[in-house]
N, C-alpha and C. Protein backbone atom coordinates (compact mmCIF):
# COMPACT_ATOMS: atom_id res chain seq x y z
N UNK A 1 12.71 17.29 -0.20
CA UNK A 1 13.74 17.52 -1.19
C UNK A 1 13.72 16.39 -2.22
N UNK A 2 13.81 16.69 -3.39
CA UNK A 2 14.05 15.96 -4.33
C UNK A 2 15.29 15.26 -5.38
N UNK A 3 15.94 14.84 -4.60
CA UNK A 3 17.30 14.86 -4.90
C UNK A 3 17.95 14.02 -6.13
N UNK A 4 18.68 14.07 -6.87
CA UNK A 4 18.63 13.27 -8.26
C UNK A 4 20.01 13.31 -8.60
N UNK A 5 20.37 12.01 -9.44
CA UNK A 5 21.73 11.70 -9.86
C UNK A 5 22.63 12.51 -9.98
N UNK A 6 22.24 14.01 -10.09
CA UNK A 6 22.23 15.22 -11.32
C UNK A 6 23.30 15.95 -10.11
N UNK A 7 22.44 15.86 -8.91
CA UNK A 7 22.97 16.46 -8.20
C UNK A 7 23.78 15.91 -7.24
N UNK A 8 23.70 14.31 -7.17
CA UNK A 8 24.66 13.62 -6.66
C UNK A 8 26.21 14.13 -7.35
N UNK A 9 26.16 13.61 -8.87
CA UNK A 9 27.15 13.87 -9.47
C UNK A 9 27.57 15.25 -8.92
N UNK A 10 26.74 16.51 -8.85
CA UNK A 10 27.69 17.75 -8.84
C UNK A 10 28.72 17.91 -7.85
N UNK A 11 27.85 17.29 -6.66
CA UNK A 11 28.70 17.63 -5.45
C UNK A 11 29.60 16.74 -5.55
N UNK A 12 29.68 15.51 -5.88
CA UNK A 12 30.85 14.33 -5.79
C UNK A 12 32.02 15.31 -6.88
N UNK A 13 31.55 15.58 -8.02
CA UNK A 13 32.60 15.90 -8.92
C UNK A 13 33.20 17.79 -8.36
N UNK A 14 33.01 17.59 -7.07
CA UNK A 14 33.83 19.35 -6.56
C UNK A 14 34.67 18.86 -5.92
N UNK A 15 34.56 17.51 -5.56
CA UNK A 15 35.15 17.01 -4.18
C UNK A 15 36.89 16.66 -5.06
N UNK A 16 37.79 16.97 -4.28
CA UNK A 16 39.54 16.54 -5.14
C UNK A 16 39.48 15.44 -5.43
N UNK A 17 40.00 15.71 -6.31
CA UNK A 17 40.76 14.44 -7.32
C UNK A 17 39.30 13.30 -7.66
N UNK A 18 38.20 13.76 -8.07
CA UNK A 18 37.26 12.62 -7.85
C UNK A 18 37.41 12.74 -9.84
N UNK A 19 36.64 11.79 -9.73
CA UNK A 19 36.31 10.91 -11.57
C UNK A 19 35.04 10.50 -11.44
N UNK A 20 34.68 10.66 -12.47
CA UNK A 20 33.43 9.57 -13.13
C UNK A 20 33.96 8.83 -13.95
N UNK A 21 33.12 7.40 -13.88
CA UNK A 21 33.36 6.61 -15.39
C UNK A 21 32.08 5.44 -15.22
N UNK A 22 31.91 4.69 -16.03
CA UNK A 22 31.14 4.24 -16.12
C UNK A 22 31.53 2.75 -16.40
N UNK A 23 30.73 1.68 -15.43
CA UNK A 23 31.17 0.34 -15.17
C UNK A 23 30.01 -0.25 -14.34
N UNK A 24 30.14 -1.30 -14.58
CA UNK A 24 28.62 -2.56 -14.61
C UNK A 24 27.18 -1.66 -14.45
N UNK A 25 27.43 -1.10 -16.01
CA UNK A 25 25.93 -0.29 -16.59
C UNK A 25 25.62 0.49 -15.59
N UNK A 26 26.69 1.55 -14.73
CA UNK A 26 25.89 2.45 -14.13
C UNK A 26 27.29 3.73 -13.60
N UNK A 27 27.03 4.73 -13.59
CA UNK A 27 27.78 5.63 -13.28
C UNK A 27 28.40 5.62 -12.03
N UNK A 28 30.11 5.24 -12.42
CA UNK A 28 30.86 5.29 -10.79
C UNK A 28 31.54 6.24 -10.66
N UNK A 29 31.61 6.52 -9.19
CA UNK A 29 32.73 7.84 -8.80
C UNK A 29 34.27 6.86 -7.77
N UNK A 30 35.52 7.67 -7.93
CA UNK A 30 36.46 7.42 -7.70
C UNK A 30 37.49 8.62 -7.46
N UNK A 31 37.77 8.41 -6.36
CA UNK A 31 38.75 9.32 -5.46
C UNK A 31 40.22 8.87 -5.87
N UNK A 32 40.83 9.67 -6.57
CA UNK A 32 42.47 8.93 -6.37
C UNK A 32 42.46 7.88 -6.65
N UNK A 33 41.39 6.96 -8.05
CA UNK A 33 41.63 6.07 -8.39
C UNK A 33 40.86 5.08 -7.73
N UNK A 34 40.34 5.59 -6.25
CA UNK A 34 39.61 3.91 -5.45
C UNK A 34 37.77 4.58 -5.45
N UNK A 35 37.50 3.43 -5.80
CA UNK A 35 35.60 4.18 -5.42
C UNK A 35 35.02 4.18 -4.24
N UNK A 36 34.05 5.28 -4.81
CA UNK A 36 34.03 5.29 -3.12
C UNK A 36 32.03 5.49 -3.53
N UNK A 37 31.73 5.69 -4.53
CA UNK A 37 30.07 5.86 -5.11
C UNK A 37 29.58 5.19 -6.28
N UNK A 38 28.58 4.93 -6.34
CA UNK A 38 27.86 4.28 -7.79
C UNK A 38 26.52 4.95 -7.27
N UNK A 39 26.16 5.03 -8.29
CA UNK A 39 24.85 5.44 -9.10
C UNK A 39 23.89 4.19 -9.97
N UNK A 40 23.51 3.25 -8.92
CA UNK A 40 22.61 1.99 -9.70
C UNK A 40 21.09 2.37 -9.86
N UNK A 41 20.37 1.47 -10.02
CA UNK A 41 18.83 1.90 -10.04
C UNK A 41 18.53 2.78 -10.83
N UNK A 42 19.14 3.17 -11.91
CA UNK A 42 18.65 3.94 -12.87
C UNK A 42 18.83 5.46 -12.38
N UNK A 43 20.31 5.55 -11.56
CA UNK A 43 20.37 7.10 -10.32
C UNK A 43 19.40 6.79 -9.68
N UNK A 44 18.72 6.19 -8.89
CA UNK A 44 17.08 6.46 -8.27
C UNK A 44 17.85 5.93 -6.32
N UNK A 45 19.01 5.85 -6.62
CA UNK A 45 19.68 5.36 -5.31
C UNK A 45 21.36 5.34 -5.64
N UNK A 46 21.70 5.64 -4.66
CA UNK A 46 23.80 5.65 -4.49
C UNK A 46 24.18 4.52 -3.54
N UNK A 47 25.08 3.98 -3.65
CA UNK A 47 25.47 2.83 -2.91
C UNK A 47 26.74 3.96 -2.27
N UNK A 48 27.36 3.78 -1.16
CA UNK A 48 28.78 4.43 -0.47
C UNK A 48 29.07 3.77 0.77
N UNK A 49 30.14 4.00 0.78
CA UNK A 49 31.25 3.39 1.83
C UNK A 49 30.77 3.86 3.37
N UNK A 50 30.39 2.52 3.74
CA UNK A 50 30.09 2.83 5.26
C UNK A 50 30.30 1.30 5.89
N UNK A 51 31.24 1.44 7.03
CA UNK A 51 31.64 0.69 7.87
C UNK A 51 30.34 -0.54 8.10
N UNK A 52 30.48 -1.49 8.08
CA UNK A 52 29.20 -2.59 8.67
C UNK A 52 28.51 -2.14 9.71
N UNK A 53 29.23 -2.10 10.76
CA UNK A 53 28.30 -1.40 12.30
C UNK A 53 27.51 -0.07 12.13
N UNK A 54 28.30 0.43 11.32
CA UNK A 54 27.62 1.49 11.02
C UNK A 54 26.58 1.38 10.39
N UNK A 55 26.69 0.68 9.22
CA UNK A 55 25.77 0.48 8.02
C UNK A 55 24.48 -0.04 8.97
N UNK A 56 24.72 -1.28 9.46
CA UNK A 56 23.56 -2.26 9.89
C UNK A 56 22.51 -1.52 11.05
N UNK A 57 23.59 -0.03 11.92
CA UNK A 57 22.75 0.42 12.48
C UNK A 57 21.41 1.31 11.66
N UNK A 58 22.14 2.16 10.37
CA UNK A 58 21.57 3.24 9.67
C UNK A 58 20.20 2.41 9.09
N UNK A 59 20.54 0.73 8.77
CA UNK A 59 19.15 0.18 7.99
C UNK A 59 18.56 -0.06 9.29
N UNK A 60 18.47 -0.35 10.42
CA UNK A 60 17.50 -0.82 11.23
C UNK A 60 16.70 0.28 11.25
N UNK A 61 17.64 1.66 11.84
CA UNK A 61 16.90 2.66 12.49
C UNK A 61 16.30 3.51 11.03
N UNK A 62 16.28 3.41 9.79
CA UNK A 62 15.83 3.91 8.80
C UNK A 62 15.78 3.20 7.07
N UNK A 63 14.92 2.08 7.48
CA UNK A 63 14.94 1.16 6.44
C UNK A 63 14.33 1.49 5.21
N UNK A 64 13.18 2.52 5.36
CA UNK A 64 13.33 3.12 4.14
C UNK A 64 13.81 4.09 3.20
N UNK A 65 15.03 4.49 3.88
CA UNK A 65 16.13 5.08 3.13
C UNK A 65 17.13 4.10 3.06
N UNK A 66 18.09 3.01 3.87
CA UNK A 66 18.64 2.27 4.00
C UNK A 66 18.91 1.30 3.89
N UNK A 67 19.50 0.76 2.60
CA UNK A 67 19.49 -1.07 2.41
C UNK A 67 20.49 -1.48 2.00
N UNK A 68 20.44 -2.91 2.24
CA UNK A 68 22.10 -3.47 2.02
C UNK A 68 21.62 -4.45 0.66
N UNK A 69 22.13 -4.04 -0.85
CA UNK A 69 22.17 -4.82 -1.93
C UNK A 69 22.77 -6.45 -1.35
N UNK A 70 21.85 -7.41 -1.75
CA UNK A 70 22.57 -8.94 -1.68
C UNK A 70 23.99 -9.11 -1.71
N UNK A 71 24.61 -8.83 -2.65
CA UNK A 71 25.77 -8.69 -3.01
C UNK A 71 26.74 -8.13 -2.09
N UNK A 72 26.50 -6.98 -1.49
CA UNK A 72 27.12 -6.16 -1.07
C UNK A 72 27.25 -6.33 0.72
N UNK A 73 26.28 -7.62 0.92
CA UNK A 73 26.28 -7.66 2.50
C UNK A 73 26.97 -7.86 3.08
N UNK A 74 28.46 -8.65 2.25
CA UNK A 74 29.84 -8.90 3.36
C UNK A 74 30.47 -7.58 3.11
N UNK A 75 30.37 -6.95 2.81
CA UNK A 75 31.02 -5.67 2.30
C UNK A 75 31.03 -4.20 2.84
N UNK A 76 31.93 -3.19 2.74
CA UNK A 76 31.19 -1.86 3.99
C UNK A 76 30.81 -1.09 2.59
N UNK A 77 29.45 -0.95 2.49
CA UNK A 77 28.89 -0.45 1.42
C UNK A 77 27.10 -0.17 1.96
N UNK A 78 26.71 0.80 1.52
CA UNK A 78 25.09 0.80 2.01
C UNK A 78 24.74 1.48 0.53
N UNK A 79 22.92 1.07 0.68
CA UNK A 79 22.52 1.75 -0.63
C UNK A 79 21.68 2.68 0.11
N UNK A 80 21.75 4.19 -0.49
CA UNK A 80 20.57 5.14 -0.40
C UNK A 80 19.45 5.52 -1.25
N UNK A 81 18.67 5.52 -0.69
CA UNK A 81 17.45 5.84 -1.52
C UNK A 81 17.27 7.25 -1.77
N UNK A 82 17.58 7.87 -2.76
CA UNK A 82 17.74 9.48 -3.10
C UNK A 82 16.67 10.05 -2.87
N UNK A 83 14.99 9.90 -3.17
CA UNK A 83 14.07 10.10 -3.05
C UNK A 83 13.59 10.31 -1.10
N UNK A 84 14.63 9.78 -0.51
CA UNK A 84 14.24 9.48 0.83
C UNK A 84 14.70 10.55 1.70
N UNK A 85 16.24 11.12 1.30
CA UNK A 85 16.70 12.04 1.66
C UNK A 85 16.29 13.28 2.48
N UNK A 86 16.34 13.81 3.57
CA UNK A 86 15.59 14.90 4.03
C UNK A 86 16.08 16.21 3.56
N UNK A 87 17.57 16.40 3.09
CA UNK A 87 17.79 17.43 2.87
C UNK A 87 18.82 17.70 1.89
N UNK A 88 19.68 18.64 1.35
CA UNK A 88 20.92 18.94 0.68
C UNK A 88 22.35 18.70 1.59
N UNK A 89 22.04 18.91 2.70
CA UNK A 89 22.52 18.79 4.36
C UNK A 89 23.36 17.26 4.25
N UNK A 90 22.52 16.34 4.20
CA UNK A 90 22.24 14.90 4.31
C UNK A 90 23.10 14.09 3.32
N UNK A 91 22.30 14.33 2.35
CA UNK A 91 23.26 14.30 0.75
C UNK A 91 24.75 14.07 0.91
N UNK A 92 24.68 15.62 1.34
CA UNK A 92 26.59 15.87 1.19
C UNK A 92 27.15 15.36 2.72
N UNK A 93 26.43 15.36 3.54
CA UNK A 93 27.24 14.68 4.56
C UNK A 93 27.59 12.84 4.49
N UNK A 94 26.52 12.38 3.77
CA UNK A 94 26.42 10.88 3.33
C UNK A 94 28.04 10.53 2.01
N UNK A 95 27.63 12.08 1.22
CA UNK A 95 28.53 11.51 0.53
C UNK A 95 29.94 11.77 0.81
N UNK A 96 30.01 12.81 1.56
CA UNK A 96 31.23 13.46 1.52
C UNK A 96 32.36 12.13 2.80
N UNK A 97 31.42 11.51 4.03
CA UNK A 97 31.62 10.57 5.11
C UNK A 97 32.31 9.34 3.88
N UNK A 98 31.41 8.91 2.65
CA UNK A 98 32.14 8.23 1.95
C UNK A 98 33.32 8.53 1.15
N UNK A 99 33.67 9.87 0.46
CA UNK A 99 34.48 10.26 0.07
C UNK A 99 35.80 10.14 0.83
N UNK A 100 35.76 10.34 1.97
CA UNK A 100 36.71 10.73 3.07
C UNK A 100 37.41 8.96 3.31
N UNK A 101 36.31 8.15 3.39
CA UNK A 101 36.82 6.30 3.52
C UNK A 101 37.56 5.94 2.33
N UNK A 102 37.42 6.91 1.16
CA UNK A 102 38.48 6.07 0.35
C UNK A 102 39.50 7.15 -0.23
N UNK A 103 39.57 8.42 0.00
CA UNK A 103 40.93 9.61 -0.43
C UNK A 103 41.96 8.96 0.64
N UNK A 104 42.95 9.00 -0.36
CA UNK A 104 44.11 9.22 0.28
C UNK A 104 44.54 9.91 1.73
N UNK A 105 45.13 9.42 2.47
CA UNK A 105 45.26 10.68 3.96
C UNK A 105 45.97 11.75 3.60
N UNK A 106 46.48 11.58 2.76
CA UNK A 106 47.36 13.39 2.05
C UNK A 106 46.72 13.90 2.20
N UNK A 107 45.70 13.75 1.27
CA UNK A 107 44.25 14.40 0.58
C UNK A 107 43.38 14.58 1.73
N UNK A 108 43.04 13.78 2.67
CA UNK A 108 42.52 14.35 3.51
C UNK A 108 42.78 15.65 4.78
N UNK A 109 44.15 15.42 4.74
CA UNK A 109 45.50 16.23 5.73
C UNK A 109 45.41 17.31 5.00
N UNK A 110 45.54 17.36 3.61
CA UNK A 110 45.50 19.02 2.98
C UNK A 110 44.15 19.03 1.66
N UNK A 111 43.32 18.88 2.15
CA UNK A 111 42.46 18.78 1.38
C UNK A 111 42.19 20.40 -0.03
């Protein structure tokens, strides 16, 4: 699968209450105001909200989809490599797991 910004954006922007806007030169998404996606690398990868334990397991066991930006290593954040992706499946479960860490619990309770 070939997966691209294009289509990151679609599925993020079905999801409630989400936004785009654009901040430190790269396209961000935001749930109810808190982010929960960016689009760095020129779209060629998504950074999203994932717990540390979690995160640190996903880069061991799949490092070339999986990396932690310098910046971002004290942080619960992972970067994906879009190109790496196995499926449409994957995608939306990656993004949607981040979506869910930063909506509101309303929003999640009555989605």
């Amino acid at each position: 699968m070939n997966v691209t910004g294009d289509d990151v954006r679609a599925y993020v922007l079905a999801l409630p209450q989400t936004a785009e806007q654009f901040a430190w030169g790269m396209p961000i998404f935001k749930v109810a105001g808190k982010l929960f996606l960016t689009l760095p690398e020129e779209e060629t990868s998504m950074a999203v909200r994932c717990p540390i334990i979690e995160r640190d397991e996903l880069v061991l066991a799949e490092p070339t989809k999986f990396w932690i930006a310098p910046h971002e290593a004290g942080n619960p954040w992972v970067r994906v490599r879009l190109a790496a992706l196995d499926d449409r499946e994957e995608l939306e479960a990656i993004i949607t797991d981040s979506w869910s860490q930063a909506a509101p619990r309303e929003l999640l309770d009555n989605p």
